[in-house]
C-alpha atoms as a PDB file:
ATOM      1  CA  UNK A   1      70.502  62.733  76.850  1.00  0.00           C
ATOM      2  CA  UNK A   2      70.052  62.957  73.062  1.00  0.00           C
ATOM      3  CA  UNK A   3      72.713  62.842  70.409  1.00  0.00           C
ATOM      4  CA  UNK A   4      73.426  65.657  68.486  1.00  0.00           C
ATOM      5  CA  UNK A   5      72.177  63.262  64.965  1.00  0.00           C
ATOM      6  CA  UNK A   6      68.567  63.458  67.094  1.00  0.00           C
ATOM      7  CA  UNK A   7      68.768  67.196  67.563  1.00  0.00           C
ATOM      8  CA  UNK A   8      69.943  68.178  64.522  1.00  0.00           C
ATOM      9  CA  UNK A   9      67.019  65.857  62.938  1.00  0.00           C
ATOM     10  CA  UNK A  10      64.440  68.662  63.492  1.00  0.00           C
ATOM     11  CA  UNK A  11      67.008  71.465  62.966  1.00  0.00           C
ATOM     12  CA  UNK A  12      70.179  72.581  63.848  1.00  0.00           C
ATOM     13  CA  UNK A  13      70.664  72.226  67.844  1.00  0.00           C
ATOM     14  CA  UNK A  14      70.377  75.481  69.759  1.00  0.00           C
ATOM     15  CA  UNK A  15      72.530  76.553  72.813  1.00  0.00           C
ATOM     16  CA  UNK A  16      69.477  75.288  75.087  1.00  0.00           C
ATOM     17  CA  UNK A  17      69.082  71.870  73.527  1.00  0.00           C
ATOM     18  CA  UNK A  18      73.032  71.435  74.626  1.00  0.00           C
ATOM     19  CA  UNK A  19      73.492  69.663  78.024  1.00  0.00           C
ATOM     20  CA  UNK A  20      74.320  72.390  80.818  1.00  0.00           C
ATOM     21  CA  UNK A  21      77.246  70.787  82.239  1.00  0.00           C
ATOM     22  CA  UNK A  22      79.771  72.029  79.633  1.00  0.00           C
ATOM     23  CA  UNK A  23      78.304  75.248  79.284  1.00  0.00           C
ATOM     24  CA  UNK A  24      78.486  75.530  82.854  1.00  0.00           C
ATOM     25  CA  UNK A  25      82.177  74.141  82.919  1.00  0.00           C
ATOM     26  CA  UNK A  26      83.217  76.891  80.492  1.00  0.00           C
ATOM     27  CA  UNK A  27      81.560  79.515  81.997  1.00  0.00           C
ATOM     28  CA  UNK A  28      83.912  78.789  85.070  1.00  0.00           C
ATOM     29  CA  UNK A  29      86.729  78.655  83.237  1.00  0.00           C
ATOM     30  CA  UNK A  30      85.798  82.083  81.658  1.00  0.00           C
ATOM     31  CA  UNK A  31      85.812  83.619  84.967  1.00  0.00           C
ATOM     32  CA  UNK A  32      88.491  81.887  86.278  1.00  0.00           C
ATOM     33  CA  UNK A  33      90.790  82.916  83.187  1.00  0.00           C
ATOM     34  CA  UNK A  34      89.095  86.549  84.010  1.00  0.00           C
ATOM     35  CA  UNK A  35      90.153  86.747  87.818  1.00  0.00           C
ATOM     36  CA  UNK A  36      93.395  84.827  87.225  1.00  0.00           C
ATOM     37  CA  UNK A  37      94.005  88.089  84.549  1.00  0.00           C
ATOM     38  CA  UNK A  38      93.184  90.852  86.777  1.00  0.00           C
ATOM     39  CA  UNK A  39      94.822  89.430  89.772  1.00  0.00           C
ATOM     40  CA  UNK A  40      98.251  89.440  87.956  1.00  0.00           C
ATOM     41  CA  UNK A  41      97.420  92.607  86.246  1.00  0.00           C
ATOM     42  CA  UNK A  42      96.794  94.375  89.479  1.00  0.00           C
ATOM     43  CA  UNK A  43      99.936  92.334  91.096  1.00  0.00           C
ATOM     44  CA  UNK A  44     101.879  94.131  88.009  1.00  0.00           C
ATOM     45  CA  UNK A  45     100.445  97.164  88.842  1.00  0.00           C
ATOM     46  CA  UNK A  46     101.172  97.543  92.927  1.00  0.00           C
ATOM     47  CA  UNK A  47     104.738  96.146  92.146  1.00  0.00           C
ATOM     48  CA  UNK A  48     105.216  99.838  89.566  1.00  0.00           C
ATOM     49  CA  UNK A  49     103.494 101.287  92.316  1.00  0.00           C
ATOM     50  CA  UNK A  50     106.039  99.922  94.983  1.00  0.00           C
ATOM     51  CA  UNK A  51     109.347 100.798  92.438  1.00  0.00           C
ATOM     52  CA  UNK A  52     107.727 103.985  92.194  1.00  0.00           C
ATOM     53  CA  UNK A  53     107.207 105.351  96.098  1.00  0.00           C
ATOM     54  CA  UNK A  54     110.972 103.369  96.758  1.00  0.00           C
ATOM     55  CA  UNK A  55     112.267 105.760  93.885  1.00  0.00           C
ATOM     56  CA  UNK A  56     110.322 108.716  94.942  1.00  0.00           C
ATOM     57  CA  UNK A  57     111.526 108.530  98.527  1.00  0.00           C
ATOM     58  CA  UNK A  58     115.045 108.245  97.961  1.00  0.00           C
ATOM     59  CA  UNK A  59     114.937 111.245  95.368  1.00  0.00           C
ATOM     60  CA  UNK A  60     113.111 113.219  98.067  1.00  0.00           C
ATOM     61  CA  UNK A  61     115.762 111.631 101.053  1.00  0.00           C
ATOM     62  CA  UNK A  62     118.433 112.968  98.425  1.00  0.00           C
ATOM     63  CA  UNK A  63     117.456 116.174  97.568  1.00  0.00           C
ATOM     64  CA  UNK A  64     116.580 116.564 101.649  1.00  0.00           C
ATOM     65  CA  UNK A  65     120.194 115.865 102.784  1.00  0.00           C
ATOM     66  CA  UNK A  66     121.734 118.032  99.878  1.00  0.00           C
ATOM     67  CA  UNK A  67     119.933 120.743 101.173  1.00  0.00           C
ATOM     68  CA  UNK A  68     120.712 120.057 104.527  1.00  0.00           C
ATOM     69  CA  UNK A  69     124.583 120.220 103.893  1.00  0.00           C
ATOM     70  CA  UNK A  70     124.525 123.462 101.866  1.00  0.00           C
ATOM     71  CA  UNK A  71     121.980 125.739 104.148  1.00  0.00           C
ATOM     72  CA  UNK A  72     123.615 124.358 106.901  1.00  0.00           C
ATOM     73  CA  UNK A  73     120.103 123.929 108.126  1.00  0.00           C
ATOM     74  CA  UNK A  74     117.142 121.426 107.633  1.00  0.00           C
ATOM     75  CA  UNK A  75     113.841 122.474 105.586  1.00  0.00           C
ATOM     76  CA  UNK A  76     111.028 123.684 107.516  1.00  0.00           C
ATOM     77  CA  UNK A  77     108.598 122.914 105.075  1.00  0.00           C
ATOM     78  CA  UNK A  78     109.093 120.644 101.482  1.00  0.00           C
ATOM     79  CA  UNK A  79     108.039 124.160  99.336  1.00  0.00           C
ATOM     80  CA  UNK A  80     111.688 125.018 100.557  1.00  0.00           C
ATOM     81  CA  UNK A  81     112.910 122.717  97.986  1.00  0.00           C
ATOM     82  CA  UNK A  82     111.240 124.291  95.474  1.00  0.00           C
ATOM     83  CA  UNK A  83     112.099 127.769  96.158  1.00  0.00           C
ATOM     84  CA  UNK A  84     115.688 126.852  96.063  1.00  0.00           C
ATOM     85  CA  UNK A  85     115.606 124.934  93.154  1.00  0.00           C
ATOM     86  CA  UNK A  86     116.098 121.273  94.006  1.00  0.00           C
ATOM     87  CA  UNK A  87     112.763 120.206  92.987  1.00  0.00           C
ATOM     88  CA  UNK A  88     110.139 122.090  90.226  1.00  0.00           C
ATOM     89  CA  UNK A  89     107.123 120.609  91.910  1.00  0.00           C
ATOM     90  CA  UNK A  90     106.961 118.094  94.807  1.00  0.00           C
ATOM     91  CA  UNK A  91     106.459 114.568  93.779  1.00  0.00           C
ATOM     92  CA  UNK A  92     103.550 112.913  93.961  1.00  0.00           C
ATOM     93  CA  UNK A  93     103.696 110.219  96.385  1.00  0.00           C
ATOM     94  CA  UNK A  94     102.785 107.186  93.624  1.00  0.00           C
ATOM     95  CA  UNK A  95     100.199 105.294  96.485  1.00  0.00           C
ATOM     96  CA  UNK A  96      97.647 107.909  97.393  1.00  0.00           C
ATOM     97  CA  UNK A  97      98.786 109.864  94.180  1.00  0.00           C
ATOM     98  CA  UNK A  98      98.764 113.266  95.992  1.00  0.00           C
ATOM     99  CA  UNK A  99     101.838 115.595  96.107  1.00  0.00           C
ATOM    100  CA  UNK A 100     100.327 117.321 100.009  1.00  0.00           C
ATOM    101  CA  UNK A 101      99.812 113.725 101.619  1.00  0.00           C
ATOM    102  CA  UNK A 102     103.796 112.856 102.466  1.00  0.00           C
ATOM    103  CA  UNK A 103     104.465 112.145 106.187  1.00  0.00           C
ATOM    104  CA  UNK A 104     107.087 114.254 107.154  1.00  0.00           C
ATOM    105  CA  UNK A 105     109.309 113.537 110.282  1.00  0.00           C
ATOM    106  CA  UNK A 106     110.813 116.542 112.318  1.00  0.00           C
ATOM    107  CA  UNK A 107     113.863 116.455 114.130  1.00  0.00           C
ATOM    108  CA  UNK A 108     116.220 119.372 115.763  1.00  0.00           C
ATOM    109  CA  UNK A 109     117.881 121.610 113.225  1.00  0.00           C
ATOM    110  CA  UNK A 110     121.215 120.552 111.862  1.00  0.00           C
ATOM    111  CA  UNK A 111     122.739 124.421 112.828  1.00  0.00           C
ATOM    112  CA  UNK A 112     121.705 123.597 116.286  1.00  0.00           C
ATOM    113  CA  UNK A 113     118.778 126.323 116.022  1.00  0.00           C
ATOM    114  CA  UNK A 114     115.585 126.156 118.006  1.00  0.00           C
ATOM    115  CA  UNK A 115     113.466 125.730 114.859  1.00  0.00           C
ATOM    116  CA  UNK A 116     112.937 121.864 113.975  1.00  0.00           C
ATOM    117  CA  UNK A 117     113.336 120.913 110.053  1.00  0.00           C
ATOM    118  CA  UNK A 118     112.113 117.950 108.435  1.00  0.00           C
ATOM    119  CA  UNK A 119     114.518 115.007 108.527  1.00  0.00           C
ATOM    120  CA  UNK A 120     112.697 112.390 106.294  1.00  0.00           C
ATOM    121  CA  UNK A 121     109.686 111.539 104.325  1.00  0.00           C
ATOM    122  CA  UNK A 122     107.405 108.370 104.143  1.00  0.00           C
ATOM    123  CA  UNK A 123     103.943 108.138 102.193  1.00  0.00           C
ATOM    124  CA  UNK A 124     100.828 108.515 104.202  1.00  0.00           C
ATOM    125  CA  UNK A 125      99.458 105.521 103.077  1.00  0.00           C
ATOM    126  CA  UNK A 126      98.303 102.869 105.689  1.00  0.00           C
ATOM    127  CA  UNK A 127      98.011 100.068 103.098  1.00  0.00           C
ATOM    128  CA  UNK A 128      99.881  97.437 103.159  1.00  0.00           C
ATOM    129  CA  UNK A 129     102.674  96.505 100.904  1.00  0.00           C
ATOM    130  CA  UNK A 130     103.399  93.246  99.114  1.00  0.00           C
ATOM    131  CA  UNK A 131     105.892  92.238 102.051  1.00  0.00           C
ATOM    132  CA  UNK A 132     103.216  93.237 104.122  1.00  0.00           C
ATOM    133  CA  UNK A 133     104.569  96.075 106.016  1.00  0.00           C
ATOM    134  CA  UNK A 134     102.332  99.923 105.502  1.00  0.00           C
ATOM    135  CA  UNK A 135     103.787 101.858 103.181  1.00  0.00           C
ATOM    136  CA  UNK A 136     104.057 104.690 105.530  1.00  0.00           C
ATOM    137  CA  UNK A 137     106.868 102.904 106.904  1.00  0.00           C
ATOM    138  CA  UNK A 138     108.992 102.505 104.336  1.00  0.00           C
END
């Protein structure tokens, strides 16, 4: 290998007159700096998610067993909660980012009539979670 006094003899030294090793060496620490960044940026970005749907679902639990006790009745359908005021729009469900997606679980109407309501919500989203349950079981 030649010193850098020999290369720069005949001229300054270029990038290919360097030896490859250390270009090589930080070339892998540029991409490991690079997928080190976007691994804890997307780790920052499913744990907002996962404050988010937890939020979102006990708003919507809420607002479900409010209207529960004063119709005497469950919802048959979450527009219900619009018409009567407890939400303006249905929230978005923050994983699959869609407000028509939620998972809705029936069960027999509080009043005792023949007509099922809905009795709680989960996201429709089979991914998996940080804990690593799906986060249509939360």
């Amino acid at each position: 290998m030649r010193s850098i006094q020999e290369l720069t003899r005949y001229g300054s030294p270029s990038l290919v007159s360097l030896p490859y090793v250390p270009a090589r060496f930080c070339a892998l620490c540029c991409l490991m700096v690079f997928a080190l960044c976007m691994l804890l940026g997307c780790s920052g970005a499913k744990q907002r998610k996962e404050a988010e749907l937890t939020a979102t679902l006990r708003l919507m639990r809420a607002e479900l067993g409010q209207f529960t006790l004063q119709h005497k009745r469950r919802p048959h359908h979450l527009e219900e909660l619009i018409s009567e005021g407890y939400f303006k729009r249905i929230p978005n469900d923050p994983i699959t980012g869609r407000n028509d997606s939620w998972r809705l679980v029936w069960g027999p109407d509080a009043s005792g009539g023949s007509t099922p309501g809905i009795t709680d919500v989960h996201s429709s989203s089979d991914q998996l979670a940080r804990n690593g349950t799906p986060y249509s079981s939360w």
